[in-house]
C-alpha atoms as a PDB file:
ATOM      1  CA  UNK A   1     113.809  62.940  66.143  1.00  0.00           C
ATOM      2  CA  UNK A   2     110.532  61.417  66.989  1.00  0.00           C
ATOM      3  CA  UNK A   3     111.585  59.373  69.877  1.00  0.00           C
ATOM      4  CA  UNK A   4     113.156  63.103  71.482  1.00  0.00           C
ATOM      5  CA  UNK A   5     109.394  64.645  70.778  1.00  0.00           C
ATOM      6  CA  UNK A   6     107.637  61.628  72.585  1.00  0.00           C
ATOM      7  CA  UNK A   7     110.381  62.262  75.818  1.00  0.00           C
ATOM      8  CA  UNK A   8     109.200  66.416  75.296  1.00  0.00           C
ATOM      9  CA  UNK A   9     105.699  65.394  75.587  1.00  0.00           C
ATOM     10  CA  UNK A  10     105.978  62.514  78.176  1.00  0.00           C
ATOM     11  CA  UNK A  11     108.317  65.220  80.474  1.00  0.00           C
ATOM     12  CA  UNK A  12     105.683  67.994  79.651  1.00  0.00           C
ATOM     13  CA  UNK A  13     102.873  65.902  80.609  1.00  0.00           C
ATOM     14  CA  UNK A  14     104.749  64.500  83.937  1.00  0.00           C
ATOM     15  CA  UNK A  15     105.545  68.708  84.755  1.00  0.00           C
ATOM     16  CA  UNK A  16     102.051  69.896  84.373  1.00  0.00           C
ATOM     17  CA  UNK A  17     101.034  68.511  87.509  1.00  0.00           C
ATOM     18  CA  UNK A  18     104.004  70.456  89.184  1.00  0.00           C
ATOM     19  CA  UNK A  19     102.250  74.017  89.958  1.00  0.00           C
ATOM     20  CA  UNK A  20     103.992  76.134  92.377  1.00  0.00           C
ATOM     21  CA  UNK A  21     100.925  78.138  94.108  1.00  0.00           C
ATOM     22  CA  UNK A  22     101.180  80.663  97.099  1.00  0.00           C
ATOM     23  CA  UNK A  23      98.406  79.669  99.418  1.00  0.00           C
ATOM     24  CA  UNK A  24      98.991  82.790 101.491  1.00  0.00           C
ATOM     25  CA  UNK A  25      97.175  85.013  98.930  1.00  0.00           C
ATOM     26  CA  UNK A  26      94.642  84.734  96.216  1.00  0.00           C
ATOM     27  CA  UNK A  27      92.140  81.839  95.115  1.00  0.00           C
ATOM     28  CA  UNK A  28      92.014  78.197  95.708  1.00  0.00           C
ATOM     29  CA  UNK A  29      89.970  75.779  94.291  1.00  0.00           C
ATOM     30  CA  UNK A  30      87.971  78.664  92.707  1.00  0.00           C
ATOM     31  CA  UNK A  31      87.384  80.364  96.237  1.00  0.00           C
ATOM     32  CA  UNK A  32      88.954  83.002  97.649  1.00  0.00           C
ATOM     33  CA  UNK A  33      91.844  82.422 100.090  1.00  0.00           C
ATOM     34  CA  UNK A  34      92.649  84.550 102.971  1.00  0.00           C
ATOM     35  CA  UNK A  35      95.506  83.109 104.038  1.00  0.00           C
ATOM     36  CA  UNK A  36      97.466  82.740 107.347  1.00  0.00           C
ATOM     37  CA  UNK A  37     100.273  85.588 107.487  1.00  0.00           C
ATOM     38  CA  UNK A  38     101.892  84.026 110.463  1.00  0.00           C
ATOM     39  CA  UNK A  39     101.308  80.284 109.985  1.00  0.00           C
ATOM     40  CA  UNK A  40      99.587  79.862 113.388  1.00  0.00           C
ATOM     41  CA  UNK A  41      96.565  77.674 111.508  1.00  0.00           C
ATOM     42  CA  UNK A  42      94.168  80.357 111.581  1.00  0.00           C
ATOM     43  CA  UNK A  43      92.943  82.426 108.730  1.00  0.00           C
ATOM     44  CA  UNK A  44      93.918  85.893 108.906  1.00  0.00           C
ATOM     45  CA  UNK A  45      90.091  86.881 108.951  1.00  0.00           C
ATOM     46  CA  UNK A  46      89.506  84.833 112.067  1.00  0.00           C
ATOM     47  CA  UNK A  47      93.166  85.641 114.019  1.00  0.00           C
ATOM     48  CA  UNK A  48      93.379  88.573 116.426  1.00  0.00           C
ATOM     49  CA  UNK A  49      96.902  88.573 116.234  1.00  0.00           C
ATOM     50  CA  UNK A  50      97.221  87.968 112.108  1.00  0.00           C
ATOM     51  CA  UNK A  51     101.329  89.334 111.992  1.00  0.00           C
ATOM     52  CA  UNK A  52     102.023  87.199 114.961  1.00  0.00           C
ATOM     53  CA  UNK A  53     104.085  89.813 117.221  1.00  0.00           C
ATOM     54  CA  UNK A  54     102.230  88.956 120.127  1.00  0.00           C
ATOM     55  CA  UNK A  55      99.850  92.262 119.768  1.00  0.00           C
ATOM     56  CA  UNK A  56      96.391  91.997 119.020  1.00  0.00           C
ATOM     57  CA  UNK A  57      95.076  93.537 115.774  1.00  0.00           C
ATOM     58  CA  UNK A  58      92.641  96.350 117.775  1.00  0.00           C
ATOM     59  CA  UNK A  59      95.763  97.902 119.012  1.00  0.00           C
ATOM     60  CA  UNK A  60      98.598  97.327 116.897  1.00  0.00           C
ATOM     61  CA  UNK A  61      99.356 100.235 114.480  1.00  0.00           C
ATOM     62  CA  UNK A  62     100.567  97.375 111.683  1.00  0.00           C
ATOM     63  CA  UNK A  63      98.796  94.652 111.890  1.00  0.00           C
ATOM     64  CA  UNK A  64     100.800  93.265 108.727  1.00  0.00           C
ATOM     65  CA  UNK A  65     104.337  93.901 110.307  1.00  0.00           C
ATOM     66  CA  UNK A  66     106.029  91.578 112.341  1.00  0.00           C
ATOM     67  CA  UNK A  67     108.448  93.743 112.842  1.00  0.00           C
ATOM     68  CA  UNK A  68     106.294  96.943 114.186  1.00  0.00           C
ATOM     69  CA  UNK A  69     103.704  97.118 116.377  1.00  0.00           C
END
């Protein structure tokens, strides 16, 4: 019994370093994260073109959507 609650705490203690975070949205590192929609390397506050469709923010109707411009 006591040798399966020392594996439970050494495989808890090896998993708590194993965090599954979205870095497209929210807060890293206690700052705020804007992301990068279309993975182009840069942040959707500084891109002109944030969905990636090839149509610049200023005129597309959804900047969000790939899919619609």
């Amino acid at each position: 019994m006591k040798s399966l609650i020392v594996l439970m705490v050494v495989a808890g203690s090896l998993l708590a370093g194993c965090v599954v975070e979205d870095s497209r949205y929210g807060y890293r590192d206690g700052q705020r994260y804007s992301g990068d929609r279309d993975r182009d390397g840069v942040q959707n506050r500084a891109d002109r073109d944030r969905d990636g469709d090839g149509v610049r923010n200023s005129q597309d109707r959804r900047p969000d959507d790939p899919r619609r411009y």
